[in-house]
N, C-alpha and C. Protein backbone atom coordinates (compact mmCIF):
# COMPACT_ATOMS: atom_id res chain seq x y z
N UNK A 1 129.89 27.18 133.28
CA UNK A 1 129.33 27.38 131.95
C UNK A 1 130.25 28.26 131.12
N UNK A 2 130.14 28.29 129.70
CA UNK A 2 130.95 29.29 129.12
C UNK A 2 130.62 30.34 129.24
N UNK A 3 131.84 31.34 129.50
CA UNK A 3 131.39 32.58 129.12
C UNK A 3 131.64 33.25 130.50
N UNK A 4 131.24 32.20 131.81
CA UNK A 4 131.31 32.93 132.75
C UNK A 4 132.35 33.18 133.94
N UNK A 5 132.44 34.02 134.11
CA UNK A 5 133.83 34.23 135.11
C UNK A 5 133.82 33.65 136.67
N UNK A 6 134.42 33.33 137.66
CA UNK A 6 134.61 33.52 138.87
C UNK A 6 133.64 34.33 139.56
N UNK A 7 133.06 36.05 139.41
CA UNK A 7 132.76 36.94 139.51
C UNK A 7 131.11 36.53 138.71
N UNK A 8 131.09 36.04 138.08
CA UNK A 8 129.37 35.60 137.80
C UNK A 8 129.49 35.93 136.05
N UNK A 9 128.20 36.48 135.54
CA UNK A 9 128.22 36.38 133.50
C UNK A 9 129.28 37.41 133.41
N UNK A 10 130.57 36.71 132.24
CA UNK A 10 131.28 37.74 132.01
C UNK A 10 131.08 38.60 130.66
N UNK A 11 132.16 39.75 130.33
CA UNK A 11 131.84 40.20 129.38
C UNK A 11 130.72 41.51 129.86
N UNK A 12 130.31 41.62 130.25
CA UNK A 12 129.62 42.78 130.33
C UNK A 12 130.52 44.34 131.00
N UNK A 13 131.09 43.85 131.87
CA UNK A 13 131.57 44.65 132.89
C UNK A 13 132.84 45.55 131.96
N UNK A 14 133.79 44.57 131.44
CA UNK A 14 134.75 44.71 130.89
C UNK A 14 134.66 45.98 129.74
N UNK A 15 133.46 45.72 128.85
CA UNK A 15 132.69 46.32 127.48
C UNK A 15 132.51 47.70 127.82
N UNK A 16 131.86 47.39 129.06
CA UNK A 16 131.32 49.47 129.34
C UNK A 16 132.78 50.01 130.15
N UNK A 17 134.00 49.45 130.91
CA UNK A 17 135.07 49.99 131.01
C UNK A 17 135.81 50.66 129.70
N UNK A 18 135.45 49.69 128.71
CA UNK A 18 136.37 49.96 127.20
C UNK A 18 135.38 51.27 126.39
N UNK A 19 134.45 50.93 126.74
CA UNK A 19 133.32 51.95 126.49
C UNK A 19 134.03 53.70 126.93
N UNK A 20 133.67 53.61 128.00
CA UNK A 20 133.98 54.71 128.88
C UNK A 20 135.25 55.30 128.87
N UNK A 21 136.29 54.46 129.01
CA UNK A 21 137.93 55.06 128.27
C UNK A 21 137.68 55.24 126.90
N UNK A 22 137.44 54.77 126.11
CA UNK A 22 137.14 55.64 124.91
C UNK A 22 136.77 56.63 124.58
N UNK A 23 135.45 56.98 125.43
CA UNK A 23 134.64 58.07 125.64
C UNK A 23 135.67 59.43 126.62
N UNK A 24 136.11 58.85 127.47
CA UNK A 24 137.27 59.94 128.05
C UNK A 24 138.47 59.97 127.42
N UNK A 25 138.79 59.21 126.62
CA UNK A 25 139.88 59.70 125.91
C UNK A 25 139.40 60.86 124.42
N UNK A 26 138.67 60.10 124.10
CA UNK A 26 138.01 61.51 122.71
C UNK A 26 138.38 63.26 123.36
N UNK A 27 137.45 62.73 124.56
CA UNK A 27 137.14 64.21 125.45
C UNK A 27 138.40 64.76 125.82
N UNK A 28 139.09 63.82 126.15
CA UNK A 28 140.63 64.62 126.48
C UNK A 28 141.43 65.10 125.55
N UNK A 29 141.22 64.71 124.41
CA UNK A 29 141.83 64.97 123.19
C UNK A 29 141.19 66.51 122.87
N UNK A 30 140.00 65.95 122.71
CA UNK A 30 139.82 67.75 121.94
C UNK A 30 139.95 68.76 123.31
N UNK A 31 139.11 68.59 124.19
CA UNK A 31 139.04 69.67 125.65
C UNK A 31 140.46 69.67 126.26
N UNK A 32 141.97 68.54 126.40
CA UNK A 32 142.59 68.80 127.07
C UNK A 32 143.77 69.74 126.81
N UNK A 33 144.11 69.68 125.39
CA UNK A 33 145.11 70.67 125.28
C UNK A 33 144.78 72.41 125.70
N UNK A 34 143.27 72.88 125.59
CA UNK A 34 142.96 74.31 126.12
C UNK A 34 143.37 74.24 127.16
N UNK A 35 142.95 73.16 128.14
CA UNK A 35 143.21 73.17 129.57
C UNK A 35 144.53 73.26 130.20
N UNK A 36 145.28 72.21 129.72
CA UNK A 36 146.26 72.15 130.28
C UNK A 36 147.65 72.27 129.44
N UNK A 37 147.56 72.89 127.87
CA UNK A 37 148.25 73.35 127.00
C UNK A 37 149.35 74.06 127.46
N UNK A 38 148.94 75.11 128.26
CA UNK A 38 149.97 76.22 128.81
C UNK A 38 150.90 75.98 129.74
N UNK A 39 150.57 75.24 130.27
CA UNK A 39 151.40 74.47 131.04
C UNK A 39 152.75 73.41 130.72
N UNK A 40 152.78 72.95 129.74
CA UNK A 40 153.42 72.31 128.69
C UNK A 40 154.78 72.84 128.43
N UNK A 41 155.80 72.49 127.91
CA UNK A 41 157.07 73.37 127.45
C UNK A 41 156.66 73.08 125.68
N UNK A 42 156.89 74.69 124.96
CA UNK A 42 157.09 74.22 123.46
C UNK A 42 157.04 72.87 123.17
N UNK A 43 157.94 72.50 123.53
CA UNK A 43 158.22 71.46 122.86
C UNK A 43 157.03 70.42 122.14
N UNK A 44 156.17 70.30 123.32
CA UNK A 44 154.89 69.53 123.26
C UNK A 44 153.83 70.18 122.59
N UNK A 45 153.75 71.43 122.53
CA UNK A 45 152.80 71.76 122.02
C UNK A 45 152.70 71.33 120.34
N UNK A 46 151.20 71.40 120.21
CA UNK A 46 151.36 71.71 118.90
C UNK A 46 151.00 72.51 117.76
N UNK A 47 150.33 73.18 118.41
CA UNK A 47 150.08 74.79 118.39
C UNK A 47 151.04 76.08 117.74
N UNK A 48 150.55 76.81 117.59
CA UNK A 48 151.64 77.67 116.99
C UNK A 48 151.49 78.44 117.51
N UNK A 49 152.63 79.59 117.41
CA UNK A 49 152.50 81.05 118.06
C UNK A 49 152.36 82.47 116.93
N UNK A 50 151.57 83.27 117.24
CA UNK A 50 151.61 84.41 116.66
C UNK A 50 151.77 86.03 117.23
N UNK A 51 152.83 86.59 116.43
CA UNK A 51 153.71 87.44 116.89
C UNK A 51 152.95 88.80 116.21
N UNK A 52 152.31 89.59 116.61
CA UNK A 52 152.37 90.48 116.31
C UNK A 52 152.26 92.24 116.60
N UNK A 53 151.68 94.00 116.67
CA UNK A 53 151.99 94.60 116.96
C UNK A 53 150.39 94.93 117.31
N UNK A 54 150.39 95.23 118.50
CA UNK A 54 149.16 96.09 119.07
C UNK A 54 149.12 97.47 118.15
N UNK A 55 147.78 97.68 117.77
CA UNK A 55 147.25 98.58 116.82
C UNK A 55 146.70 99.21 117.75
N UNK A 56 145.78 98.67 118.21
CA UNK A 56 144.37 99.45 119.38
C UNK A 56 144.20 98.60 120.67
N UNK A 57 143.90 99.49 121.76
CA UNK A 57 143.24 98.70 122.52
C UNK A 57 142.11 99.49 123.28
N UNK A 58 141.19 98.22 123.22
CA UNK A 58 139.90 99.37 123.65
C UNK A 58 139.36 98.16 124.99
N UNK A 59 139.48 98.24 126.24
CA UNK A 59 139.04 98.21 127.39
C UNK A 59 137.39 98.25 127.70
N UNK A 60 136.44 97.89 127.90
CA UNK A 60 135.09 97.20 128.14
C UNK A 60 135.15 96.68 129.40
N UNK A 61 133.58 96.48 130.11
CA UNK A 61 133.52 96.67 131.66
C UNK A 61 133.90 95.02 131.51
N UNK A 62 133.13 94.24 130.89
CA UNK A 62 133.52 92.59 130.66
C UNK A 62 134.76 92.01 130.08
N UNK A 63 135.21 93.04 128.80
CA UNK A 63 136.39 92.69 128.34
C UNK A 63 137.42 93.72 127.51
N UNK A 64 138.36 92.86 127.00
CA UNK A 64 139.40 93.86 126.88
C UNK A 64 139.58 93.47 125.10
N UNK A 65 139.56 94.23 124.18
CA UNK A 65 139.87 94.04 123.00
C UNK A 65 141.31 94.60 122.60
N UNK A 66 141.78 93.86 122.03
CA UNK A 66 143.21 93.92 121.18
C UNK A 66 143.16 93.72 119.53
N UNK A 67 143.63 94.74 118.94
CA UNK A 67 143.83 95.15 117.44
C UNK A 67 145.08 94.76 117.29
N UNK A 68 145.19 93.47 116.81
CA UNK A 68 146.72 93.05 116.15
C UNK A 68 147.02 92.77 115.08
N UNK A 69 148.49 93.46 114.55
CA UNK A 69 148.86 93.50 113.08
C UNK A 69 149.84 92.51 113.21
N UNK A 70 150.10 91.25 112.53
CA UNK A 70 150.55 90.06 112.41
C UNK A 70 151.03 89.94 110.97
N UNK A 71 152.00 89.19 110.61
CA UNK A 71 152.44 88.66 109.51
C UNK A 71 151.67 88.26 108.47
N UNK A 72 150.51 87.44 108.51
CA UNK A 72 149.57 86.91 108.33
C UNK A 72 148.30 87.55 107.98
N UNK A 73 147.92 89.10 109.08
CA UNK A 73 146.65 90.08 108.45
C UNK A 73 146.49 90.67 110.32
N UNK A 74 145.73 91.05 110.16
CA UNK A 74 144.96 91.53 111.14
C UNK A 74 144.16 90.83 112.40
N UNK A 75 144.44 90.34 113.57
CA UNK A 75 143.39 89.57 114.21
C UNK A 75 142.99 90.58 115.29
N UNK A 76 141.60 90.33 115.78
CA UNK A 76 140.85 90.88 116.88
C UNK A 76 140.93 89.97 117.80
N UNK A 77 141.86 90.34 119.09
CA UNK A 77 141.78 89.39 120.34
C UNK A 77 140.23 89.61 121.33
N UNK A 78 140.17 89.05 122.03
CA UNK A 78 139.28 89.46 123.18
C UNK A 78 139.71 88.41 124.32
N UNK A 79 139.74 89.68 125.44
CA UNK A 79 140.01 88.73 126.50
C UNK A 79 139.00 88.92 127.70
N UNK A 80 138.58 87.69 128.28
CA UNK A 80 137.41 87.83 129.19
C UNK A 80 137.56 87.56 130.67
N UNK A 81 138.99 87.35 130.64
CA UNK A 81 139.45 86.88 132.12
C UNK A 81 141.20 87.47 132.31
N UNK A 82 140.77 87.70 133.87
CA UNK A 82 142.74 88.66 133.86
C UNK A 82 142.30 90.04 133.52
N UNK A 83 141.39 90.51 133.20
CA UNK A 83 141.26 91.65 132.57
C UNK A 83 142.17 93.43 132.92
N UNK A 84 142.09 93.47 134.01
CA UNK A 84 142.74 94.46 134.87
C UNK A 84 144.74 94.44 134.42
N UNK A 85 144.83 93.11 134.69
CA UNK A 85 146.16 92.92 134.78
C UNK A 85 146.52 92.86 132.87
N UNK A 86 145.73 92.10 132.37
CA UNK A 86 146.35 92.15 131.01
C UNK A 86 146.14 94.03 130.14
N UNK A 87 145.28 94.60 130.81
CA UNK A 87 145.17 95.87 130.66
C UNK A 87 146.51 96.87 130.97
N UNK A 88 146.96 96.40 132.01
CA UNK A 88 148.30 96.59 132.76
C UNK A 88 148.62 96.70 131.79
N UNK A 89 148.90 95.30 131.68
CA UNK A 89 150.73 94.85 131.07
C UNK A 89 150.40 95.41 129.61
N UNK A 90 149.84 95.35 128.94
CA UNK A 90 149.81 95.80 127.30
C UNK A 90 149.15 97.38 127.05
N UNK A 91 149.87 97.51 125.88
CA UNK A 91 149.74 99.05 125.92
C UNK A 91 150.32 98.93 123.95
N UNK A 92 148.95 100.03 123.58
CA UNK A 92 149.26 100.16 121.89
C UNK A 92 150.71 100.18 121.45
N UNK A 93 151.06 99.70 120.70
CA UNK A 93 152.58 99.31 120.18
C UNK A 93 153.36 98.45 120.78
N UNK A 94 153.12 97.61 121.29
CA UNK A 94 153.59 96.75 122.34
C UNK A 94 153.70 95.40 120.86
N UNK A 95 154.91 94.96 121.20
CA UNK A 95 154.89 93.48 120.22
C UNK A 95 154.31 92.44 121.25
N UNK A 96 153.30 91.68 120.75
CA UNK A 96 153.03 90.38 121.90
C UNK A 96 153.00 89.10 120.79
N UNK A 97 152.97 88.15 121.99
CA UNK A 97 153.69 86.65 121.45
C UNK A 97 151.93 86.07 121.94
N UNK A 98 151.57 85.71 121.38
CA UNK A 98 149.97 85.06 121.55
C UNK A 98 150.10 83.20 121.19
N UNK A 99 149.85 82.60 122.33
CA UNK A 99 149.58 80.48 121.92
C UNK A 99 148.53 80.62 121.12
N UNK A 100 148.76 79.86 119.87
CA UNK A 100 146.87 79.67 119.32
C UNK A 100 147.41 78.67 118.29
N UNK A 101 146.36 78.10 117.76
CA UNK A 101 146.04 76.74 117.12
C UNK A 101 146.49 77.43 115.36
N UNK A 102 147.33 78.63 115.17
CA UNK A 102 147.32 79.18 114.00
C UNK A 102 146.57 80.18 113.96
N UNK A 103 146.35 80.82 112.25
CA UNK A 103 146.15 82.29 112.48
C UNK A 103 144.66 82.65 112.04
N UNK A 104 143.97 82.88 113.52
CA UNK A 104 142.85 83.17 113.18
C UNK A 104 141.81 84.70 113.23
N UNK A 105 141.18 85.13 112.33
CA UNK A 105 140.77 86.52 112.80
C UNK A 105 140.19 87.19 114.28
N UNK A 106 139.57 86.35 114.49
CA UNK A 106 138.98 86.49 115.66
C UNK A 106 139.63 85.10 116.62
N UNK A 107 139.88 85.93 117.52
CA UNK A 107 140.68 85.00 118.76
C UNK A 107 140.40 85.24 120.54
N UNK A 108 139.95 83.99 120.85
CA UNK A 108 139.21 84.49 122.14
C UNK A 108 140.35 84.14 122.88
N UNK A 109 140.62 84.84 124.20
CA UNK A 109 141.05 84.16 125.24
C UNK A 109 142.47 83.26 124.79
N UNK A 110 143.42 83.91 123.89
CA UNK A 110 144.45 83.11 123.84
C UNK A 110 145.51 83.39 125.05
N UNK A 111 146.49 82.44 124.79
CA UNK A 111 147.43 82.83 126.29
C UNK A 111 148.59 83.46 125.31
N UNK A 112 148.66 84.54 126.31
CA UNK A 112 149.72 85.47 126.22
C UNK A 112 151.20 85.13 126.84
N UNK A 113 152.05 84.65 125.79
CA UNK A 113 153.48 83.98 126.37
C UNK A 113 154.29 85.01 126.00
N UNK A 114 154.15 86.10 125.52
CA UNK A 114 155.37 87.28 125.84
C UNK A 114 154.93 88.51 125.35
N UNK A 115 154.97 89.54 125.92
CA UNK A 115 155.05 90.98 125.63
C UNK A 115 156.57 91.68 125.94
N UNK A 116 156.63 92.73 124.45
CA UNK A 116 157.36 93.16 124.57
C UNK A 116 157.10 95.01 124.04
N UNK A 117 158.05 95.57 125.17
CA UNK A 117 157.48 97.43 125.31
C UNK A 117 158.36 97.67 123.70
N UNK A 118 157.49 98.07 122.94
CA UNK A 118 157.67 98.83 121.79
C UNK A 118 158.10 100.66 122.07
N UNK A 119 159.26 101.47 122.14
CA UNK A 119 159.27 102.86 122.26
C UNK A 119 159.36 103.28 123.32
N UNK A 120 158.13 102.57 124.58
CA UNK A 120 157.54 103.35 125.66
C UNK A 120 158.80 103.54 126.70
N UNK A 121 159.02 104.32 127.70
CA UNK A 121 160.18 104.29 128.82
C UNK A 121 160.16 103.01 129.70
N UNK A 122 160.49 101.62 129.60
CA UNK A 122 160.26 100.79 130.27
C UNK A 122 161.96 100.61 131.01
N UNK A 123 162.13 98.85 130.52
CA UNK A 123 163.15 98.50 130.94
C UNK A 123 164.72 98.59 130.91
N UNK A 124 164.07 98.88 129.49
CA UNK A 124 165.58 98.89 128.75
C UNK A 124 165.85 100.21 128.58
N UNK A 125 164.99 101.19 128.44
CA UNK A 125 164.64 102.55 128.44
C UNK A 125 165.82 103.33 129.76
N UNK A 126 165.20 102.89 130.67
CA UNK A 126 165.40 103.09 131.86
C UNK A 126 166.74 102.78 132.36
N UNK A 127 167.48 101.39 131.68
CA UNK A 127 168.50 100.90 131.95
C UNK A 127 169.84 101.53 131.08
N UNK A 128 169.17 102.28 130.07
CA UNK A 128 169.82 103.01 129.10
C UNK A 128 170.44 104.46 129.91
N UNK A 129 169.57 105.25 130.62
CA UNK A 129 169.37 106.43 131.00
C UNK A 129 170.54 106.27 132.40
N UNK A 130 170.24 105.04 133.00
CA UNK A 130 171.27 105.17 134.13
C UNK A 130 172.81 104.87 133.65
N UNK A 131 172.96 103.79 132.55
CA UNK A 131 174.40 104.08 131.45
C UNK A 131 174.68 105.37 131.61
N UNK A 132 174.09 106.07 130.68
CA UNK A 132 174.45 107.37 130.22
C UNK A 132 174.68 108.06 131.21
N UNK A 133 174.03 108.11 132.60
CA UNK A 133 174.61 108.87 133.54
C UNK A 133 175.94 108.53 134.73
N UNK A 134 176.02 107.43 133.84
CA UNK A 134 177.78 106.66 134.70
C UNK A 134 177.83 105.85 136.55
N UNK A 135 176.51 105.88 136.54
CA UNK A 135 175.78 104.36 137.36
C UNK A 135 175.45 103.01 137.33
């Protein structure tokens, strides 16, 4: 008869496959770049980065807030995961390099692709001091 396949009435089977990849592709579109964004080289992204100078940081049992002065104005980070370690690594006056979709005031949970020690005795600090002493 028309219509029908080898496999018995066709057309049905096919419809909810095309269905369903559609439906997982939408979803991957908006949900997949958070996910698996960071992972990516520049290149692909399409995202932008924002550069700017730790003002404050104020530490919370759940999270960690960051006061950043940017090109652009002022944004309030918050971070809710890593907390200990991103506490570590950043410290007021610190320049950091933040992934985000552009420049927004409030910014949750962006990924942090570079910090750099503003003043404090770090690397270069340190690498300076053993120069000067002819080591």
């Amino acid at each position: 008869m028309p219509g029908e396949t080898e496999h018995g009435r066709g057309g049905g089977h096919g419809f909810l496959i095309l269905l369903v990849g559609i439906v997982l592709g939408v979803v991957a579109a908006i949900v997949g770049p958070r996910w698996i964004g960071p992972y990516f080289p520049d290149v692909f992204r399409q995202g932008g980065r924002i550069e700017g100078e730790v003002l404050d940081k104020v530490p919370e049992l759940d999270r960690l807030l960051l006061k950043v002065s940017t090109e652009d104005g002022l944004i309030l980070v918050t971070f809710s995961q890593k907390l200990k370690e991103l506490d570590l690594l950043i410290e007021k006056g610190d320049l950091v390099t933040l992934g985000t979709e552009g420049f927004q005031t409030f910014l949750d949970d962006p990924v942090v692709e570079r910090v750099q020690e503003n003043g404090r005795s770090g690397y270069r600090a340190r690498r300076g001091e053993r120069n000067r002493a002819g080591t």
